[in-house]
Protein backbone atom coordinates (compact mmCIF):
# COMPACT_ATOMS: atom_id res chain seq x y z
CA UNK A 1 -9.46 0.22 0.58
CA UNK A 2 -8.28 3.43 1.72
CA UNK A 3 -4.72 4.18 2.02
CA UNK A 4 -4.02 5.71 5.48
CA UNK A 5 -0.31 8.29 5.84
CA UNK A 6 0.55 5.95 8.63
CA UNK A 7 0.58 3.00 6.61
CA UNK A 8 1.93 4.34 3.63
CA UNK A 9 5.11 5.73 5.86
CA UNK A 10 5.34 2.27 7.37
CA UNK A 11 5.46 0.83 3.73
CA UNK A 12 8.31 2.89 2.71
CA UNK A 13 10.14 2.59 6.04
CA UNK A 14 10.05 -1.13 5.74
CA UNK A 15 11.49 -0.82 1.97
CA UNK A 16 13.68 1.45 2.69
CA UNK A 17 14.93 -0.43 5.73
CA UNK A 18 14.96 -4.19 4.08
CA UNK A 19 14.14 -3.77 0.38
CA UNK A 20 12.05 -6.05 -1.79
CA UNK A 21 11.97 -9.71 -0.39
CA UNK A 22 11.37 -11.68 2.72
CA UNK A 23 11.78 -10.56 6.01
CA UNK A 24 11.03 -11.99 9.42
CA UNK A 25 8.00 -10.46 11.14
CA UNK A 26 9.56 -10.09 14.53
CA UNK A 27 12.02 -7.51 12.47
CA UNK A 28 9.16 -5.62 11.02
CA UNK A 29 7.42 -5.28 14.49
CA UNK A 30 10.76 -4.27 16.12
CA UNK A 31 11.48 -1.94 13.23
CA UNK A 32 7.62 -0.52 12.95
CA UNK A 33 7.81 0.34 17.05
CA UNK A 34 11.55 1.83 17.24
CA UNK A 35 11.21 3.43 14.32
CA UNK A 36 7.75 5.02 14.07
CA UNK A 37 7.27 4.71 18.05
CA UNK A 38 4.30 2.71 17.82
CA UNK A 39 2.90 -0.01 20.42
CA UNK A 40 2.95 -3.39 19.49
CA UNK A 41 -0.21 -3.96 18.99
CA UNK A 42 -0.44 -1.13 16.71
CA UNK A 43 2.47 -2.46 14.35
CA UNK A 44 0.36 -5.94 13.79
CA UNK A 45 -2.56 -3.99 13.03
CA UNK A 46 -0.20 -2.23 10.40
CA UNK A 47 1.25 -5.33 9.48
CA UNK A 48 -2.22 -6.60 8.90
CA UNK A 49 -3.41 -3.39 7.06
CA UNK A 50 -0.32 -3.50 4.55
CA UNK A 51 -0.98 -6.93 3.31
CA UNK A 52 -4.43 -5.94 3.21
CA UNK A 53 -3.44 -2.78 0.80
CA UNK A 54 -0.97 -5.10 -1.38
CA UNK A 55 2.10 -3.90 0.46
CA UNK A 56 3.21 -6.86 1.81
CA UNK A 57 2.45 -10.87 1.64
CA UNK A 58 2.86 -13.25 3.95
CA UNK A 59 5.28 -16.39 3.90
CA UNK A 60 5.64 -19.41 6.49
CA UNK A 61 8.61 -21.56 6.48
CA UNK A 62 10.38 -23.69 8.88
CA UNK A 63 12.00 -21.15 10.60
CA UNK A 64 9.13 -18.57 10.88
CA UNK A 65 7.19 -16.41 10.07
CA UNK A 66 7.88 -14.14 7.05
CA UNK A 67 6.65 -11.07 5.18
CA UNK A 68 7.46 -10.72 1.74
CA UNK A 69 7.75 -6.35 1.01
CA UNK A 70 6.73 -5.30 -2.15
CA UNK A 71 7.98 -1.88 -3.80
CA UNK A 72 5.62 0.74 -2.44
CA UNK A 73 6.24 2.66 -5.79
CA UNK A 74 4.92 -0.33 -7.62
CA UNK A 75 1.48 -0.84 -5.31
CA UNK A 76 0.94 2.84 -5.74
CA UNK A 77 1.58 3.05 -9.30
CA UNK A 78 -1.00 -0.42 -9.59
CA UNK A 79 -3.88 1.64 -7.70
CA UNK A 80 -3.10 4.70 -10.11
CA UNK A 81 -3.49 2.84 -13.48
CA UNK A 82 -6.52 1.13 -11.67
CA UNK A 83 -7.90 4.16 -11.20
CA UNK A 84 -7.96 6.04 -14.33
CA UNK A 85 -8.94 2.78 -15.77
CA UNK A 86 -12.19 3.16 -13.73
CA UNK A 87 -12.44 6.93 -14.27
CA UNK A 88 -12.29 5.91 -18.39
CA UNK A 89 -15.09 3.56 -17.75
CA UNK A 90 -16.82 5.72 -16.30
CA UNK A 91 -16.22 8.39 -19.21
CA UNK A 92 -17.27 5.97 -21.96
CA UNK A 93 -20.24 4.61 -19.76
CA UNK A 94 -21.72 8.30 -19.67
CA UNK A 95 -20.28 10.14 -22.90
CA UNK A 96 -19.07 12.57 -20.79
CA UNK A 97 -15.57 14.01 -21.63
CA UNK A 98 -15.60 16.00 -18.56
CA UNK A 99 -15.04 19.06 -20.66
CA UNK A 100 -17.31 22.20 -19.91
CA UNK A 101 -20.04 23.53 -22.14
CA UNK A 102 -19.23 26.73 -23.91
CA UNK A 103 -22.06 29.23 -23.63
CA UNK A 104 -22.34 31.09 -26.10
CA UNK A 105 -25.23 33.20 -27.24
C-alpha cells in the first residue's frame, strides 16, 4: 500500500505529539482535526489508513478505545529494507546487475 504525504504527516504529528504507546482515539481525532484542520470524518479515515500502513494498532480495554503509535522512523525504515530486499530478488531472479553495457567497438 501506498504511502500518501497526508498520512505520513499525520504519523509523525501523532508521534511527535504522544510518542510511542497507547493513546485514546478520541485524542488522536481531536489532535488529527485541530492540528491538521481536517473533518472528522477525514481523521477516521486516517486513523483507518495508518493502521492499515503499520503506523498504528489498535487496543480495546475497559475504558476505551485505544491506538497503540508506532515510531514512524521504524515503519519507514521496515518498508525500505523490504524493498531492496525485493529489488535483490529481483536482481538475482534476472542476472541483471543493473549496470550498463559498455560499447565498445
Amino acid at each position: 500500500m501506498k504511502v500518501r504525504r497526508r498520512e505520513l504527516a499525520a504519523a509523525i504529528l501523532l508521534f511527535k505529539l504522544y510518542g510511542a504507546g497507547r493513546v485514546n482515539v478520541g485524542l488522536v481525532l481531536d489532535a488529527l482535526g485541530g492540528e491538521m484542520g481536517v473533518a472528522r470524518r477525514t481523521a477516521i479515515n486516517i486513523v483507518k489508513r495508518l493502521r492499515k500502513l503499520g503506523f498504528l494498532t489498535f487496543w480495546k480495554s475497559d475504558s476505551g478505545l485505544y491506538v497503540e503509535l508506532k515510531d514512524p522512523c521504524l515503519v519507514l525504515e521496515g518498508y525500505a529494507m523490504s524493498y531492496i530486499e525485493s529489488r535483490r530478488g529481483r536482481v538475482l531472479r534476472t542476472g541483471k546487475s543493473g549496470r550498463m553495457r559498455s560499447t565498445r567497438a
